[in-house]
Protein backbone atom coordinates (compact mmCIF):
# COMPACT_ATOMS: atom_id res chain seq x y z
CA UNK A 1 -28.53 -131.08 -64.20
CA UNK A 2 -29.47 -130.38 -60.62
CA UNK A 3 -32.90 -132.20 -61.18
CA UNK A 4 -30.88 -135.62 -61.63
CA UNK A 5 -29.25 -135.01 -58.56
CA UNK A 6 -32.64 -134.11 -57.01
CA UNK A 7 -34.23 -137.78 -56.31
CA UNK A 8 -32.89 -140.84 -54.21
CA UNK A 9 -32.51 -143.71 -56.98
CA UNK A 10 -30.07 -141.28 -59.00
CA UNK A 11 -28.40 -140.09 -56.05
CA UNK A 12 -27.59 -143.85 -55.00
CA UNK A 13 -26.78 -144.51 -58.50
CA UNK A 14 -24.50 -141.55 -59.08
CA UNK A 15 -22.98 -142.54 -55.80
CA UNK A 16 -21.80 -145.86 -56.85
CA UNK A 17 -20.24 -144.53 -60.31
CA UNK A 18 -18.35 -141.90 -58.25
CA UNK A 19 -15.58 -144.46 -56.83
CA UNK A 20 -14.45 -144.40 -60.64
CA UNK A 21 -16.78 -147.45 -61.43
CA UNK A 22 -18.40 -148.73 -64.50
CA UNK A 23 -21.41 -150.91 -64.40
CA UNK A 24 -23.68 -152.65 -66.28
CA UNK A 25 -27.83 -152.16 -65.39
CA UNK A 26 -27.93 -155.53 -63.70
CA UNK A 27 -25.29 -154.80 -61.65
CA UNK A 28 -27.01 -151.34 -60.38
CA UNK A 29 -30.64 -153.18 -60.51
CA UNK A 30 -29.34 -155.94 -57.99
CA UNK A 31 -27.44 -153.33 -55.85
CA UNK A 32 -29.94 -151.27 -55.08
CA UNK A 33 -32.58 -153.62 -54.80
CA UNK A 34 -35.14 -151.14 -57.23
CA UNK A 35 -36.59 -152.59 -60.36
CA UNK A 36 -34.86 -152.59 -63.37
CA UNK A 37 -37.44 -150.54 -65.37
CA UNK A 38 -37.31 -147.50 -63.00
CA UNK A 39 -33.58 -147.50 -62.67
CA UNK A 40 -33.45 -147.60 -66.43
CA UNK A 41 -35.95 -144.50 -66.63
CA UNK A 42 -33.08 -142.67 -63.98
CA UNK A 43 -30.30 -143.95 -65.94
CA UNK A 44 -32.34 -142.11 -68.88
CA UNK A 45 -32.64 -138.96 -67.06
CA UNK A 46 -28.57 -139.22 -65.99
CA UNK A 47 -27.99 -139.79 -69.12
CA UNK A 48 -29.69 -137.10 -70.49
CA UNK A 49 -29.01 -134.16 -68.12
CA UNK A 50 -25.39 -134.99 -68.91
CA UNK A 51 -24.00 -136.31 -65.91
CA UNK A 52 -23.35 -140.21 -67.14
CA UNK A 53 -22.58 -141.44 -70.18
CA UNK A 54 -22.96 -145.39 -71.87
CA UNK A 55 -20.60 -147.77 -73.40
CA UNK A 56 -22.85 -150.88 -75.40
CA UNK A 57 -21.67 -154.19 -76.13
CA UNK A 58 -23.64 -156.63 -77.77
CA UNK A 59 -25.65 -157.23 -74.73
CA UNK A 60 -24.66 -154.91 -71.78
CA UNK A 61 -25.06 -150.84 -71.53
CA UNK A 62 -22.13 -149.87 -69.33
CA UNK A 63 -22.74 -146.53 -67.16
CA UNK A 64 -19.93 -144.85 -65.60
CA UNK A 65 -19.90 -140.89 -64.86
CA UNK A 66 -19.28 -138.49 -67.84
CA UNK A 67 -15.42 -137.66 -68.30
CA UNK A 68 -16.33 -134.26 -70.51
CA UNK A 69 -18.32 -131.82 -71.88
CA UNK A 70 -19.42 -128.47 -71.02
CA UNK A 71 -21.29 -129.54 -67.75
CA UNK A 72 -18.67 -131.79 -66.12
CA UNK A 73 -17.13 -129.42 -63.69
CA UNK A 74 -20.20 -129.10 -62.08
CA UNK A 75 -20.97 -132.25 -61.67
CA UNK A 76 -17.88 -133.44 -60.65
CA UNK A 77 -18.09 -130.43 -57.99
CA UNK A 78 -21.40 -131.37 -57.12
CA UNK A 79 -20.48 -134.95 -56.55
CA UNK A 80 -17.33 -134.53 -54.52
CA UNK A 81 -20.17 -132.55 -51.85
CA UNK A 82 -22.26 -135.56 -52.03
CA UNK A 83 -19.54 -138.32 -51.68
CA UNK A 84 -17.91 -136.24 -48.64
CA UNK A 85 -21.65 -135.87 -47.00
CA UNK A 86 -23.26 -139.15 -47.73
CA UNK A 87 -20.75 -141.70 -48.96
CA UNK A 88 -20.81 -143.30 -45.09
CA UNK A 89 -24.43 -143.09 -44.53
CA UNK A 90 -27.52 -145.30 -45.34
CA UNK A 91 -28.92 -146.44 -48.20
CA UNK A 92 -25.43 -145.03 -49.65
CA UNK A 93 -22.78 -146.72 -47.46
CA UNK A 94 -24.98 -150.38 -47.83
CA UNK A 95 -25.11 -150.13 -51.13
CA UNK A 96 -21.57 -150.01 -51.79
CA UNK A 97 -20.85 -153.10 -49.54
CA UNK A 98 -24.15 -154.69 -51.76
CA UNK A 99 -22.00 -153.77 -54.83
CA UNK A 100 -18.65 -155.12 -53.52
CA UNK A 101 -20.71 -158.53 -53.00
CA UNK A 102 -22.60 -159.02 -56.41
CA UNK A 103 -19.44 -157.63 -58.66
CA UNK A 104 -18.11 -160.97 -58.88
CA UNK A 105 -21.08 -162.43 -60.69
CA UNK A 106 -21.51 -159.72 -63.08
CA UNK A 107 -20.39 -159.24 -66.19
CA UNK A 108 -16.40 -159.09 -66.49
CA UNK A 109 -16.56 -155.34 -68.07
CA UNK A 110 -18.35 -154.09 -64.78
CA UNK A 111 -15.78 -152.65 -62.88
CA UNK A 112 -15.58 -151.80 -59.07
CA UNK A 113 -13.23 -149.75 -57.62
CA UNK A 114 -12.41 -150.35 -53.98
């Protein structure tokens, strides 16, 4: 778990999903401006270490933070440190305004949380 929260892209990514959001890859891809093969490779490794989970549609994957299991505590603990050191500081605090932007031409499941 600590080596998702060890590299920039998932940081940013994990950062977003933290103000109770669920979004589709295209949605993350055009917030944080990275391309959308390497933020589905960090979505993987989220996904994996346990720290997001996925909701598919016919056509969209839908990533929002993991709500339980045995590793959610943490994670949530860990999170609530990032959000109060970083949630007003660059690339973090741009991306959100980025993400506030784009929501409206995303898919209607992607949801934003102001």
């Amino acid at each position: 778990m600590l080596f998702a929260f060890s590299e920039e892209i998932r940081l940013r990514v994990l950062m977003l999903l933290a103000r109770g959001s669920s979004l589709c890859v295209k949605c993350i891809v055009s917030t944080i401006d990275t391309p959308q093969p390497t933020v589905s490779r960090h979505l993987s490794i989220l996904r994996r270490s346990g720290v997001v989970e996925v909701d598919k549609d016919e056509q969209h994957r839908y990533y929002s933070l993991k709500k339980s299991g045995p590793f959610v505590a943490l994670s949530n603990g860990l999170m609530n440190v990032y959000q109060k050191s970083l949630k007003d500081k660059n690339p973090f605090k741009k991306d959100y305004e980025r993400l506030k932007k784009i929501r409206s031409g995303c898919s209607v499941d992607c949801k934003v949380h102001d």
